[in-house]
N, C-alpha and C. Protein backbone atom coordinates (compact mmCIF):
# COMPACT_ATOMS: atom_id res chain seq x y z
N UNK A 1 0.82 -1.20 0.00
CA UNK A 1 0.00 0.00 0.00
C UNK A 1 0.87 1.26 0.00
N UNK A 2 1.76 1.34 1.05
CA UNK A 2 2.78 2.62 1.24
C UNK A 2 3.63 2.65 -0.54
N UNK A 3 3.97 1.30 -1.09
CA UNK A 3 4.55 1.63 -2.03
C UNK A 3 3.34 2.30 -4.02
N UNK A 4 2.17 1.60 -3.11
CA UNK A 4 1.48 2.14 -4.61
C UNK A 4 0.88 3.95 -3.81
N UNK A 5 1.53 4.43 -2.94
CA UNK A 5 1.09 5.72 -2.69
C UNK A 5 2.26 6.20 -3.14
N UNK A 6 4.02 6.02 -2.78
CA UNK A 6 4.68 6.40 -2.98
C UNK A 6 4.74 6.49 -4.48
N UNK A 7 4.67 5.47 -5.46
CA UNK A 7 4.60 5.29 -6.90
C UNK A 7 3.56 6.77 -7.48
N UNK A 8 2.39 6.34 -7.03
CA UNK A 8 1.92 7.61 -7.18
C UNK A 8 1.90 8.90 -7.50
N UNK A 9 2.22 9.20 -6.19
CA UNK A 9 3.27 10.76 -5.69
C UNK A 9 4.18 10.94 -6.65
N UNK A 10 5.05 10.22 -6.94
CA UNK A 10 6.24 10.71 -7.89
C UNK A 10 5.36 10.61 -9.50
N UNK A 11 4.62 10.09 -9.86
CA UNK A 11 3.86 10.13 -11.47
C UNK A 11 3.43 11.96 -10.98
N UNK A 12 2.61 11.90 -9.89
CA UNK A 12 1.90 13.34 -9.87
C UNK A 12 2.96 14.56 -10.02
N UNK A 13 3.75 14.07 -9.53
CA UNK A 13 5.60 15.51 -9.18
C UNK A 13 5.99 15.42 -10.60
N UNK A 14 6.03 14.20 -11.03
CA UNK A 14 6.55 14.12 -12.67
C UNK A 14 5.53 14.77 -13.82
N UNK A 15 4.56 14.94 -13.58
CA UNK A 15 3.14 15.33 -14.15
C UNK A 15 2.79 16.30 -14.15
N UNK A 16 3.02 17.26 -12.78
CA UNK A 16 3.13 18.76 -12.40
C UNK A 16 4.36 19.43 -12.79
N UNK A 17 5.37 18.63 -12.64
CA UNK A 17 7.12 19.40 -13.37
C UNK A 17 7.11 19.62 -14.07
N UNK A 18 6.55 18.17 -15.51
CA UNK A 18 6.68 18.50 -16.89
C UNK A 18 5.41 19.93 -17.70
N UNK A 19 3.94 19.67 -16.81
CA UNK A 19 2.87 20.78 -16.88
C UNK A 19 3.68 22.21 -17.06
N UNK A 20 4.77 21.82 -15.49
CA UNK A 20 5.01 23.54 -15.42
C UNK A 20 6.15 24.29 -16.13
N UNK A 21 6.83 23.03 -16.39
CA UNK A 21 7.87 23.62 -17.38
C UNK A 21 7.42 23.72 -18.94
N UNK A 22 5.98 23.58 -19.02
CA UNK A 22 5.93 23.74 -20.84
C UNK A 22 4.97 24.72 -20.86
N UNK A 23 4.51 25.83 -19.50
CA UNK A 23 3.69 26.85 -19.44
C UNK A 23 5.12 28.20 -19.40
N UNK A 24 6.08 27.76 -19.18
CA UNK A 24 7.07 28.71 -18.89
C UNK A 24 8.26 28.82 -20.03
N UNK A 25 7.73 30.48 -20.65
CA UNK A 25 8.67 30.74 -21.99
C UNK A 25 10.19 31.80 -20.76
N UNK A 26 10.47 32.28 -22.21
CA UNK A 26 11.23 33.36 -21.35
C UNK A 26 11.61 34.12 -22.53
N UNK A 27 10.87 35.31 -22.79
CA UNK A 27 11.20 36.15 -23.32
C UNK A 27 12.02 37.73 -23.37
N UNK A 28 13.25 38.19 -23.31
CA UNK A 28 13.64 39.66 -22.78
C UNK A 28 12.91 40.47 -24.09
N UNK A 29 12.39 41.69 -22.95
CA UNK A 29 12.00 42.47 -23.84
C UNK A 29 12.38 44.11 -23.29
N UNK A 30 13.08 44.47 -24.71
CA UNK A 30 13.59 46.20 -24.01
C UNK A 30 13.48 46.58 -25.08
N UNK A 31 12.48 47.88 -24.58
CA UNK A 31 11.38 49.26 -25.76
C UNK A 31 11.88 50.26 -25.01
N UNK A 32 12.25 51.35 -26.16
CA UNK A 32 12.84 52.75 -25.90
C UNK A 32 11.36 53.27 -26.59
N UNK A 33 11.43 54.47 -25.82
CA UNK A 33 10.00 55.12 -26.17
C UNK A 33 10.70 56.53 -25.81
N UNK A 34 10.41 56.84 -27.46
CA UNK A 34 10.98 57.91 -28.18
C UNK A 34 10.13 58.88 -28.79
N UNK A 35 9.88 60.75 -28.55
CA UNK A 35 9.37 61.33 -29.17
C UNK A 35 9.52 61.22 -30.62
N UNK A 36 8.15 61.78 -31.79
CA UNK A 36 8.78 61.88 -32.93
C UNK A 36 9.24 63.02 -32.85
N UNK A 37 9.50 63.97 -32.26
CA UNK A 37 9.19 65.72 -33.03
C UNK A 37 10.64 65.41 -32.94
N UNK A 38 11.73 64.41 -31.61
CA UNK A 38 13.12 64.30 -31.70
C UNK A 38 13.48 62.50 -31.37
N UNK A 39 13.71 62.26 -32.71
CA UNK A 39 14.21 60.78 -32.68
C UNK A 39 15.37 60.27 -31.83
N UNK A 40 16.38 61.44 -31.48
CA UNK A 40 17.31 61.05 -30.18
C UNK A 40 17.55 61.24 -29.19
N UNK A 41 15.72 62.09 -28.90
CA UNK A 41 15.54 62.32 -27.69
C UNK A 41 14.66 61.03 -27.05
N UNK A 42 14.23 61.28 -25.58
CA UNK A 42 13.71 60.43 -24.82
C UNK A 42 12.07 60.85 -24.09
N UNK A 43 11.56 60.10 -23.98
CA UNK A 43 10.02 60.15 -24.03
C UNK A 43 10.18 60.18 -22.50
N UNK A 44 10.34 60.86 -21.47
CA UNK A 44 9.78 59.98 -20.21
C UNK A 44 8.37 60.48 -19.66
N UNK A 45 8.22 59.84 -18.27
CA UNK A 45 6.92 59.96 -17.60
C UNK A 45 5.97 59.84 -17.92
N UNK A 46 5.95 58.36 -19.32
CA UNK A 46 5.23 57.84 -19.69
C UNK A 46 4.29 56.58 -18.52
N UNK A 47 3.31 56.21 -19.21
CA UNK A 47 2.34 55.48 -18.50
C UNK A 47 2.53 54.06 -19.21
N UNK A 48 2.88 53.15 -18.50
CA UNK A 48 2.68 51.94 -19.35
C UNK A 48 1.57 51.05 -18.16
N UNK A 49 0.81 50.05 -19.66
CA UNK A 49 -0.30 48.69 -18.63
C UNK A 49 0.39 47.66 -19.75
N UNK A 50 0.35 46.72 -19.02
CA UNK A 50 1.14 45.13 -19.53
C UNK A 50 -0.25 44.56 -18.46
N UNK A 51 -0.88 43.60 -19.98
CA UNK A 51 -1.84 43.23 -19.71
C UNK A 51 -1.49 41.55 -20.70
N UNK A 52 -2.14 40.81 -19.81
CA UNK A 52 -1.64 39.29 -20.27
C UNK A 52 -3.43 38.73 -20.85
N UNK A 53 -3.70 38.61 -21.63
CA UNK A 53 -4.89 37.57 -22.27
C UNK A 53 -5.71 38.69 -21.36
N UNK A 54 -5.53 39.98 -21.84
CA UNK A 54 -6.80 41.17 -21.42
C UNK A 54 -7.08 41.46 -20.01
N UNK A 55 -6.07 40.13 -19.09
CA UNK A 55 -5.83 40.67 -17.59
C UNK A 55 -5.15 41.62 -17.36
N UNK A 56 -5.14 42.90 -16.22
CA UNK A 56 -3.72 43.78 -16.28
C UNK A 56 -3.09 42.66 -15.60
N UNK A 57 -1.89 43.17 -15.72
CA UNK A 57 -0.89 42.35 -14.92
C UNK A 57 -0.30 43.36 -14.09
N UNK A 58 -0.16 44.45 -14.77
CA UNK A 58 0.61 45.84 -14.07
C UNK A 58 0.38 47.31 -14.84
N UNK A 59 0.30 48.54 -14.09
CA UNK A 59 0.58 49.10 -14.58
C UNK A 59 1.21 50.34 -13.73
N UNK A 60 2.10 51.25 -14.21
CA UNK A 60 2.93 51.99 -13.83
C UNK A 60 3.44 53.57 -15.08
N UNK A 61 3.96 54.35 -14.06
CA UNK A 61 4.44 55.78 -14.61
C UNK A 61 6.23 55.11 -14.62
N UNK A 62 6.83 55.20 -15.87
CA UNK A 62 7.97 55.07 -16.14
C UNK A 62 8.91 56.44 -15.82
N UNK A 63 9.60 56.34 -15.10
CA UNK A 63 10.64 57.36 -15.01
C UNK A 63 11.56 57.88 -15.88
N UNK A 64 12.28 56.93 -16.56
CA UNK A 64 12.88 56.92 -17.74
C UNK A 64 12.65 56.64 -19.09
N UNK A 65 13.18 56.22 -20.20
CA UNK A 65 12.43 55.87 -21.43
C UNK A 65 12.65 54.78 -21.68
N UNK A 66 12.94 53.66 -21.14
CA UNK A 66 13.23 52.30 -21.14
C UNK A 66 12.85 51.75 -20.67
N UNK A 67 11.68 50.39 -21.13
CA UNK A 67 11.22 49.20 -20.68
C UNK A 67 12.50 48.14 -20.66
N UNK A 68 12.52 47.43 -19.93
CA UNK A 68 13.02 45.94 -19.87
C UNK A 68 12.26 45.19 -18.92
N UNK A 69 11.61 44.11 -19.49
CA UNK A 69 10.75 43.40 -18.46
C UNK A 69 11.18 42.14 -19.66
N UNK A 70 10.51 40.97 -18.78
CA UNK A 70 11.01 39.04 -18.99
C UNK A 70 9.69 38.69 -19.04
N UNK A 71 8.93 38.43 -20.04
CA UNK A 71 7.49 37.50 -19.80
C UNK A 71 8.10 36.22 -19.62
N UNK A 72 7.20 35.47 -19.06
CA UNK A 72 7.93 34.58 -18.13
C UNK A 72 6.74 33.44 -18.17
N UNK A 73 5.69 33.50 -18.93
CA UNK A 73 4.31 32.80 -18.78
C UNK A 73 3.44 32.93 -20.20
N UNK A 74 3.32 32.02 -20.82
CA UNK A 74 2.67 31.80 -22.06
C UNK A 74 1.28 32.71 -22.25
N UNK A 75 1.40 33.33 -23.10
CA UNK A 75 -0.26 34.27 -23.15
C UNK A 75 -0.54 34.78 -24.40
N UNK A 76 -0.90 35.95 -24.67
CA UNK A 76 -0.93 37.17 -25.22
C UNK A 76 -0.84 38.70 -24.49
N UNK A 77 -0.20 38.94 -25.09
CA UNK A 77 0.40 40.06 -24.03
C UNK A 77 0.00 41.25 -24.39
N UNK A 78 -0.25 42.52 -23.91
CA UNK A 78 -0.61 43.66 -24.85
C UNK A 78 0.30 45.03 -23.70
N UNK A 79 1.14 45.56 -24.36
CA UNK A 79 2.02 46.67 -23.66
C UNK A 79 1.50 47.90 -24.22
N UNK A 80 0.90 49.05 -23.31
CA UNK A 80 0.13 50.03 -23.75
C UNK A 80 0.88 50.84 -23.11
N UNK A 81 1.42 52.23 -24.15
CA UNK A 81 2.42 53.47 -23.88
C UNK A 81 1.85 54.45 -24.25
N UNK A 82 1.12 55.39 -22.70
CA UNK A 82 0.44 56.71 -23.25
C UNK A 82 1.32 57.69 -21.91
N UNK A 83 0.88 58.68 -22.57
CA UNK A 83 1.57 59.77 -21.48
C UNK A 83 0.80 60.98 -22.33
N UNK A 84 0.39 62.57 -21.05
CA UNK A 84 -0.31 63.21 -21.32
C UNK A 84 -0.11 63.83 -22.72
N UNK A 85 -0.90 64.45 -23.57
CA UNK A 85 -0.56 65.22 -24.66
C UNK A 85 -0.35 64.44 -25.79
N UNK A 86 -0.29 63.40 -25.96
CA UNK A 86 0.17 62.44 -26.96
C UNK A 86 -0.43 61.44 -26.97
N UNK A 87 -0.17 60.67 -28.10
CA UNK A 87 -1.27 59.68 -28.50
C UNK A 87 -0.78 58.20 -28.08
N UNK A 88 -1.62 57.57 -27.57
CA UNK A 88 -1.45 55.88 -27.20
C UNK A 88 -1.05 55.25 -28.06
N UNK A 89 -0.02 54.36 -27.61
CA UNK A 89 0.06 53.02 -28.55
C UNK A 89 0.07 52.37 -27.91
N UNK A 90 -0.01 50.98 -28.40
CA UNK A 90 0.08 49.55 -27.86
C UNK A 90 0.82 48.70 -28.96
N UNK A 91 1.37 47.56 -28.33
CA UNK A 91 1.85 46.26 -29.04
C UNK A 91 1.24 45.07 -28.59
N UNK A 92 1.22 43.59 -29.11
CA UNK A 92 0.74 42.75 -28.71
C UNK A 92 1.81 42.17 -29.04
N UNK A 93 2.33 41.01 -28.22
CA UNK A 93 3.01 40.41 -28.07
C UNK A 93 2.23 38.63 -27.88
N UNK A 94 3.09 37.63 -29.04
CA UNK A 94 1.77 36.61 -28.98
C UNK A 94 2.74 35.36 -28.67
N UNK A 95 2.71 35.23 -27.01
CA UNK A 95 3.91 34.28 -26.62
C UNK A 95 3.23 32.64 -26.10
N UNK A 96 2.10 32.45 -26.84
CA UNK A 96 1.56 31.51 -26.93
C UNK A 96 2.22 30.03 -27.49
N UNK A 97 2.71 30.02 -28.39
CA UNK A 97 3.10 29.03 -29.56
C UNK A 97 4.69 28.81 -29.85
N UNK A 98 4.76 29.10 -28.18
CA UNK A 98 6.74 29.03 -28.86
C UNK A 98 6.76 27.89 -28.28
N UNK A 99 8.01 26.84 -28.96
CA UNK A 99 8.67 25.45 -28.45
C UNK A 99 9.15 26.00 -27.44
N UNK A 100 9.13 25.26 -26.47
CA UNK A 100 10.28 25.33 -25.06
C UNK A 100 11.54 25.01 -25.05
N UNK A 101 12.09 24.18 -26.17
CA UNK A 101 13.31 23.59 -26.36
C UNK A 101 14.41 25.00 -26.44
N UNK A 102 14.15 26.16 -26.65
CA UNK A 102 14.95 27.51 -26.18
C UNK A 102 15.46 27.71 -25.07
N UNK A 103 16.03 27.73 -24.45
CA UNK A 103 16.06 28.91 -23.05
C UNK A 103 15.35 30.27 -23.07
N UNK A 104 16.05 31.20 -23.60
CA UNK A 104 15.06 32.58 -23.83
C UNK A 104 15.34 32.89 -25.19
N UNK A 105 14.49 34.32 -25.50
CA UNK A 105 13.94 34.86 -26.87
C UNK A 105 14.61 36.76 -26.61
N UNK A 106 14.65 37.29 -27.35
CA UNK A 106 14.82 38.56 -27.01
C UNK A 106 14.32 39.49 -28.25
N UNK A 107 13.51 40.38 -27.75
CA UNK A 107 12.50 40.99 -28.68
C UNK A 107 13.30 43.14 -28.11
N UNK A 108 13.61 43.84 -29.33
CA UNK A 108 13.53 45.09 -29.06
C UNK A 108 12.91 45.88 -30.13
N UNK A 109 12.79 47.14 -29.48
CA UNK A 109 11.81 47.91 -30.05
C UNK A 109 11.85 49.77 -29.65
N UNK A 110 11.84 50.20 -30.69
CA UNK A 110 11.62 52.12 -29.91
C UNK A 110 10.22 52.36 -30.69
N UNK A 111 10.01 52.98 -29.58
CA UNK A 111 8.27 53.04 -30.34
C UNK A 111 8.47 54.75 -29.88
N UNK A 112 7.43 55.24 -31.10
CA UNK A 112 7.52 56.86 -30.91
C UNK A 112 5.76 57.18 -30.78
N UNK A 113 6.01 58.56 -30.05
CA UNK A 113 4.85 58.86 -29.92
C UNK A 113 4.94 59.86 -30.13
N UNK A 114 3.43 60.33 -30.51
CA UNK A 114 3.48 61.52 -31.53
C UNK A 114 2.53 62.66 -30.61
N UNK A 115 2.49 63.94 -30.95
CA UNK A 115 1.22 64.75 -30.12
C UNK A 115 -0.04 64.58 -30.72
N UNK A 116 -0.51 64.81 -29.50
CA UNK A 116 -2.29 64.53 -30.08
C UNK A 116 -2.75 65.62 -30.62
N UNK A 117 -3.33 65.79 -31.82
CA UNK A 117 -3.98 66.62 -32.33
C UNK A 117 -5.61 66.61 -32.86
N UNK A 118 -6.40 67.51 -32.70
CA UNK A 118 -7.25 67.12 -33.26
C UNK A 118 -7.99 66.85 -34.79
N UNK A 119 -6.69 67.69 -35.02
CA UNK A 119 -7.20 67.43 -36.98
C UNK A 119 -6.51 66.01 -37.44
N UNK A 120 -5.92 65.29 -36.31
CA UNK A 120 -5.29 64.00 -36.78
C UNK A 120 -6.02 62.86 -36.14
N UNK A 121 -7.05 61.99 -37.39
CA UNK A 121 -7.77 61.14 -37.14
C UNK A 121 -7.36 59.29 -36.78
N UNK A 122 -6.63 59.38 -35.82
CA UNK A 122 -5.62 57.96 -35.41
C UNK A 122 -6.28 57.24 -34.53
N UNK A 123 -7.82 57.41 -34.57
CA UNK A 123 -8.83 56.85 -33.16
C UNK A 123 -8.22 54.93 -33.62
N UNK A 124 -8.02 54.74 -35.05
CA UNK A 124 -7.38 53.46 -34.86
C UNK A 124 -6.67 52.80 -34.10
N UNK A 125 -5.45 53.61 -34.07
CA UNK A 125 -4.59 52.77 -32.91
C UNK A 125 -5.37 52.64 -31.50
N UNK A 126 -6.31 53.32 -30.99
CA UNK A 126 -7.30 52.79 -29.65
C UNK A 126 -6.92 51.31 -29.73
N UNK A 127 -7.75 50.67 -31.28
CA UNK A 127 -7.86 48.90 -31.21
C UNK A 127 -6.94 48.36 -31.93
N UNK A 128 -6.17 48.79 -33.12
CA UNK A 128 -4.98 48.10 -33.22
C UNK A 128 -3.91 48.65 -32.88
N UNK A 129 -2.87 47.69 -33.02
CA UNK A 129 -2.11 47.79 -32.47
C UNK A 129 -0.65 48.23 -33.25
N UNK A 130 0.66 48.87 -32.68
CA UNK A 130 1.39 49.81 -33.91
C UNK A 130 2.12 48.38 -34.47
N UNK A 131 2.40 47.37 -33.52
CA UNK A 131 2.90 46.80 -33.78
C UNK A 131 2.56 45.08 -33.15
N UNK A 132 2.69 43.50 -33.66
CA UNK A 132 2.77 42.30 -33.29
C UNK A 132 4.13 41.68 -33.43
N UNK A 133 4.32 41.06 -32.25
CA UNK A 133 5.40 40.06 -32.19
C UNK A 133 5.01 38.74 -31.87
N UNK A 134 5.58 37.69 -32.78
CA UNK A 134 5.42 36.09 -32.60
C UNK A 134 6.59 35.75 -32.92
N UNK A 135 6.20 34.00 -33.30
CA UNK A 135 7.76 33.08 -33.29
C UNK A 135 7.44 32.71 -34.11
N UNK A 136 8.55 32.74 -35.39
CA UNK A 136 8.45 32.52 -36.28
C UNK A 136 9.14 31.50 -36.37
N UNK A 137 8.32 29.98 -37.15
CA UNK A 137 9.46 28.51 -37.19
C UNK A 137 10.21 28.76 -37.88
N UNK A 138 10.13 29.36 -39.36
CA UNK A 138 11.22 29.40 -40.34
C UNK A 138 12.45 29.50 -39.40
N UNK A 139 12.68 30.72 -39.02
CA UNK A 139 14.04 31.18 -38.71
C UNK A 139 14.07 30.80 -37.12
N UNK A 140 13.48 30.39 -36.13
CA UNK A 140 13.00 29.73 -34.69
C UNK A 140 13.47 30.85 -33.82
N UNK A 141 12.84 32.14 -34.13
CA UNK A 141 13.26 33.41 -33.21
C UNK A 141 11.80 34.33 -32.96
N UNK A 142 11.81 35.04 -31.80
CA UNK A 142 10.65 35.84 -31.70
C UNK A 142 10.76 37.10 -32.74
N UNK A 143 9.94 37.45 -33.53
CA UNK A 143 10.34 38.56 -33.95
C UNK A 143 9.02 39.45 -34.42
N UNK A 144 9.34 40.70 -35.08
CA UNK A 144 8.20 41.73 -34.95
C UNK A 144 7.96 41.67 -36.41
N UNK A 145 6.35 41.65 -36.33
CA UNK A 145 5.49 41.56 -38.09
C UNK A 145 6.02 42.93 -38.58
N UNK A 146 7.12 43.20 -39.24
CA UNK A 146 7.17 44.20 -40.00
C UNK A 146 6.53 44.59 -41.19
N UNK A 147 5.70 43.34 -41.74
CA UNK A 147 4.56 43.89 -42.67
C UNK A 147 3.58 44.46 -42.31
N UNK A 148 3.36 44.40 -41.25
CA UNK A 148 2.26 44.87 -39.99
C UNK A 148 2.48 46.18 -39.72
N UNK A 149 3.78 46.53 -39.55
CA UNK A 149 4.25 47.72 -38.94
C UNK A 149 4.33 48.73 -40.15
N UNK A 150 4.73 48.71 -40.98
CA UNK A 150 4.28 48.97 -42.27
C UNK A 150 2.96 49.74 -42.69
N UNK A 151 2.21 48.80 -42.47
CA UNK A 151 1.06 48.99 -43.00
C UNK A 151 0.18 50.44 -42.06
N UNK A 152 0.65 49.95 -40.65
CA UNK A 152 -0.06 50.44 -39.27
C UNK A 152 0.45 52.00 -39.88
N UNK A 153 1.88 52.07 -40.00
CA UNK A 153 2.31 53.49 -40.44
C UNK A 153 2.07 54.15 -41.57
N UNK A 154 2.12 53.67 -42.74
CA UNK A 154 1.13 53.94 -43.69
C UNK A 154 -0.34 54.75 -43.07
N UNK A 155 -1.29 54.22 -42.52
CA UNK A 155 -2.45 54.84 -41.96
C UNK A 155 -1.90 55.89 -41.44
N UNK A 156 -0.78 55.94 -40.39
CA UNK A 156 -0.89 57.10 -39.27
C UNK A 156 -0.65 58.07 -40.21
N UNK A 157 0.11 57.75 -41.32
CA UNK A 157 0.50 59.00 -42.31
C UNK A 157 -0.68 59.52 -43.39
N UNK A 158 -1.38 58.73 -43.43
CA UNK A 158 -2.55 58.82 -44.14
C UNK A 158 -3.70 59.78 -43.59
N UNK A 159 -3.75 59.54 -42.12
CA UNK A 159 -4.52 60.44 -41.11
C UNK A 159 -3.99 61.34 -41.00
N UNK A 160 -3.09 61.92 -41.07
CA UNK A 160 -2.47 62.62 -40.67
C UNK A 160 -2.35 63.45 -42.02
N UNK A 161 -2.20 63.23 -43.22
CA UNK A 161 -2.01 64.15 -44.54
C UNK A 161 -3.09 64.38 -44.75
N UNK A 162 -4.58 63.70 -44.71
CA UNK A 162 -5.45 63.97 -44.91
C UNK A 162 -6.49 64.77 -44.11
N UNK A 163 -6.14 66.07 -43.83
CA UNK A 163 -6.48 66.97 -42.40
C UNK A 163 -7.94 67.59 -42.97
């Protein structure tokens, strides 16, 4: 009896180990958040929310212009950068579908923000997003839809010429 409990126990530890190690990615991620009006200047006392599958997870006033944070837990992720006078963005980050056979991933990014105006019609970015990152098998790295990003900027310029 003691030995079909002990047998047990170790299937359940072996069962919960392997569970928890294939819920756990590890991604670095570091975003400079940069005015446009000066591309080598620095954005601070921005507002960021890091929200996982539409939960917050956190949110905070950045002091400086540099994110670095580690997702650390399989989801969809959404990182939202507003600060007064200027217009919101967000990214989604889609850390769902990566192999575990990695150790970690490393994703960067400067995202700019622009002033809010009212003759500039960008109510888009509210729901999409400037930019998506996934894992791509071809090349087995996280990286950012630059056809996406593309396109997203295209519009902002589009709203924006068309006053």
């Amino acid at each position: 009896m003691k030995l079909i409990k002990l047998i047990t126990l170790i299937i359940l530890i072996i069962i919960s180990w392997v569970g928890y190690s294939q819920d756990n990615v590890r991604i670095k991620l570091k975003i400079n958040l940069i005015p446009v009006e000066d591309r080598n200047g620095h954005l601070k006392d921005c507002n960021i929310k890091i929200l996982r599958n539409n939960i917050e997870l956190q949110s905070y006033s950045l002091s400086n212009s540099k994110i670095k944070k580690t997702i650390s837990t399989r989801g969809i992720y959404k990182f939202e950068f507003s600060k007064k006078s200027y217009v919101s963005k967000h990214v989604v980050i889609d850390a769902v579908d990566i192999p575990p056979k990695r150790k970690k991933y490393h994703l960067k990014a400067d995202i700019t923000l622009f002033r809010f105006s009212d003759e500039d019609n960008v109510d888009f970015l509210k729901k999409e997003p400037i930019s998506i990152a996934y894992y791509d098998y071809v090349n087995k790295e996280m990286r950012w839809d630059f056809e996406y990003y593309r396109g997203v900027v295209e519009k902002i310029i589009k709203a924006q010429i068309s006053k």
